[in-house]
C-alpha atoms as a PDB file:
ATOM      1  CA  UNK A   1       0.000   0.000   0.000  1.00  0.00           C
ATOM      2  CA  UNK A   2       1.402   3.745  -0.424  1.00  0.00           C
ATOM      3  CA  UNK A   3       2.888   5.419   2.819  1.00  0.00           C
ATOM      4  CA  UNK A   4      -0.167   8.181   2.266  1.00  0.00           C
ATOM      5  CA  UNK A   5      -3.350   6.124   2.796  1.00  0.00           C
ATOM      6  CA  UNK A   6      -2.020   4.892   6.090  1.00  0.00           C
ATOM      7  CA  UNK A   7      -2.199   7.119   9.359  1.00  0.00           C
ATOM      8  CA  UNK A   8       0.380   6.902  11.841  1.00  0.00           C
ATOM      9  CA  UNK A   9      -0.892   7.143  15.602  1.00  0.00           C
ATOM     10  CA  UNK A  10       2.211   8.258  16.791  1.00  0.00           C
ATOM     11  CA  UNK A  11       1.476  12.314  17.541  1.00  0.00           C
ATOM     12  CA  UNK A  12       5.091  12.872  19.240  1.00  0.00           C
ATOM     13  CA  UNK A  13       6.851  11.538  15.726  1.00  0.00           C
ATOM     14  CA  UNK A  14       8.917  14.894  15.242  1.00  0.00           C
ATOM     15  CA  UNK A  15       8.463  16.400  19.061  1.00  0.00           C
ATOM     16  CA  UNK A  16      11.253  16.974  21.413  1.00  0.00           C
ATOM     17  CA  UNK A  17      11.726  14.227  24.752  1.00  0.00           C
ATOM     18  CA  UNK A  18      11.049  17.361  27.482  1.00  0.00           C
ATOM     19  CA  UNK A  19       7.384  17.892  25.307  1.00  0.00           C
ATOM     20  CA  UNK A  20       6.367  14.425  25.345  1.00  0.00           C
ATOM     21  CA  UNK A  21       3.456  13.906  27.579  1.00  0.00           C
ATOM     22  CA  UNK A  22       3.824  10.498  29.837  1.00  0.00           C
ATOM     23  CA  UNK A  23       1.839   7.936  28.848  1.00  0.00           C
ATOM     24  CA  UNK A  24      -0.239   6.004  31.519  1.00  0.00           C
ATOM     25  CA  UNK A  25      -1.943   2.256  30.957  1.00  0.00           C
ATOM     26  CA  UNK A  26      -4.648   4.120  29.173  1.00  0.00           C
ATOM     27  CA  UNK A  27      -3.167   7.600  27.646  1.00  0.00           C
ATOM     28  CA  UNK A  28      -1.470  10.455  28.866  1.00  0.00           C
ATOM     29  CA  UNK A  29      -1.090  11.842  32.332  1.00  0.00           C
ATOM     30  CA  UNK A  30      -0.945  15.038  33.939  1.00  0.00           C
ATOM     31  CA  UNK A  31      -3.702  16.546  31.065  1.00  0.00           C
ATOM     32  CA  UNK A  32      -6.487  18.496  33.355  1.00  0.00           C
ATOM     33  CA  UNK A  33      -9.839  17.390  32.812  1.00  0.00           C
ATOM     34  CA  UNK A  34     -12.350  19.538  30.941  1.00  0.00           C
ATOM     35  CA  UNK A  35     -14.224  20.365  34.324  1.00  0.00           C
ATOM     36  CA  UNK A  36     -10.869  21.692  36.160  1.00  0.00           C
ATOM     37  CA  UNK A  37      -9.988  23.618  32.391  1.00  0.00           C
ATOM     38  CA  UNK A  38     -13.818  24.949  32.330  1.00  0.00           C
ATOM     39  CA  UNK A  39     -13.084  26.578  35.881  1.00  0.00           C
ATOM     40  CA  UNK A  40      -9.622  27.918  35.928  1.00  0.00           C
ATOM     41  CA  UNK A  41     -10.889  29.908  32.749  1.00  0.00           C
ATOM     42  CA  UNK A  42     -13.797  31.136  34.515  1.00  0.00           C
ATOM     43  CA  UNK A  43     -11.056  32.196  37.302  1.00  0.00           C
ATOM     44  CA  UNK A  44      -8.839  33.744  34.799  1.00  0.00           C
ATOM     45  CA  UNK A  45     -12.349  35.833  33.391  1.00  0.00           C
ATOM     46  CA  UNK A  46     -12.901  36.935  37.328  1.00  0.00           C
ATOM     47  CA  UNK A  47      -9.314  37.772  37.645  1.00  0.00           C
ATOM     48  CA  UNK A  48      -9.044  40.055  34.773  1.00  0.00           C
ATOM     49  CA  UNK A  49     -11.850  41.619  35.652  1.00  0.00           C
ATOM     50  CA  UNK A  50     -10.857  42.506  38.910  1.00  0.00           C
ATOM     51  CA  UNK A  51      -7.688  43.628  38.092  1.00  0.00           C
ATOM     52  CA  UNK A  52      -9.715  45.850  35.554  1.00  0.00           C
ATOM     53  CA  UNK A  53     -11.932  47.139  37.919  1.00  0.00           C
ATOM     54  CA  UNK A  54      -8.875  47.669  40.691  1.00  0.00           C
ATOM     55  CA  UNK A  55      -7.105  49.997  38.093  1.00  0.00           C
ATOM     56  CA  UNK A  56      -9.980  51.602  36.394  1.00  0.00           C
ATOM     57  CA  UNK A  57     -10.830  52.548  40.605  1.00  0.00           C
ATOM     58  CA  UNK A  58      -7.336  53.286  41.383  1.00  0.00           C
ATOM     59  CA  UNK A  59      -7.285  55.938  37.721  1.00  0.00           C
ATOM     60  CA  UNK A  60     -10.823  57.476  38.632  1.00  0.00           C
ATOM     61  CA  UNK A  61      -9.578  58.111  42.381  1.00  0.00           C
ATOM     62  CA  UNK A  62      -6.016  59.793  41.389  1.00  0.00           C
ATOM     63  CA  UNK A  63      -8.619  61.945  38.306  1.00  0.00           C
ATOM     64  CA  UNK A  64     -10.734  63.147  41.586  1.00  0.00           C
ATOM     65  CA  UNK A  65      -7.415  63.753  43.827  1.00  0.00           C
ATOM     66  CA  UNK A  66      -5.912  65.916  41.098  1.00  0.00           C
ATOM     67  CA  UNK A  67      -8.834  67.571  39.623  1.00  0.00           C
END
């Protein structure tokens, strides 16, 4: 058969060793589950907004101090 019509399963053909994850008995480990991923981007949202809020607070107080 030509090399084309076949698909090779191996994903980490060209990647460097320190990029590889490790595998377990039944895939990788270490990848975050789509619940904990689904929350810390919630947490980043909250974050950003904070810090947002904190500096848009922290600007309209020193506009009111030196007005």
């Amino acid at each position: 058969m030509p090399e084309g019509l076949n698909s090779d399963l191996n994903l980490n053909v060209g990647a460097p060793p320190r990029v590889r994850p490790q595998l377990g008995e039944w895939g990788p480990q270490g990848v975050p589950a789509t619940r904990k991923k689904k929350r810390m981007r919630w947490w980043t949202v909250l974050i950003v907004l904070g810090v947002t809020a904190a500096v848009s607070g922290y600007g309209y107080w020193m506009y009111t101090l030196l007005r």
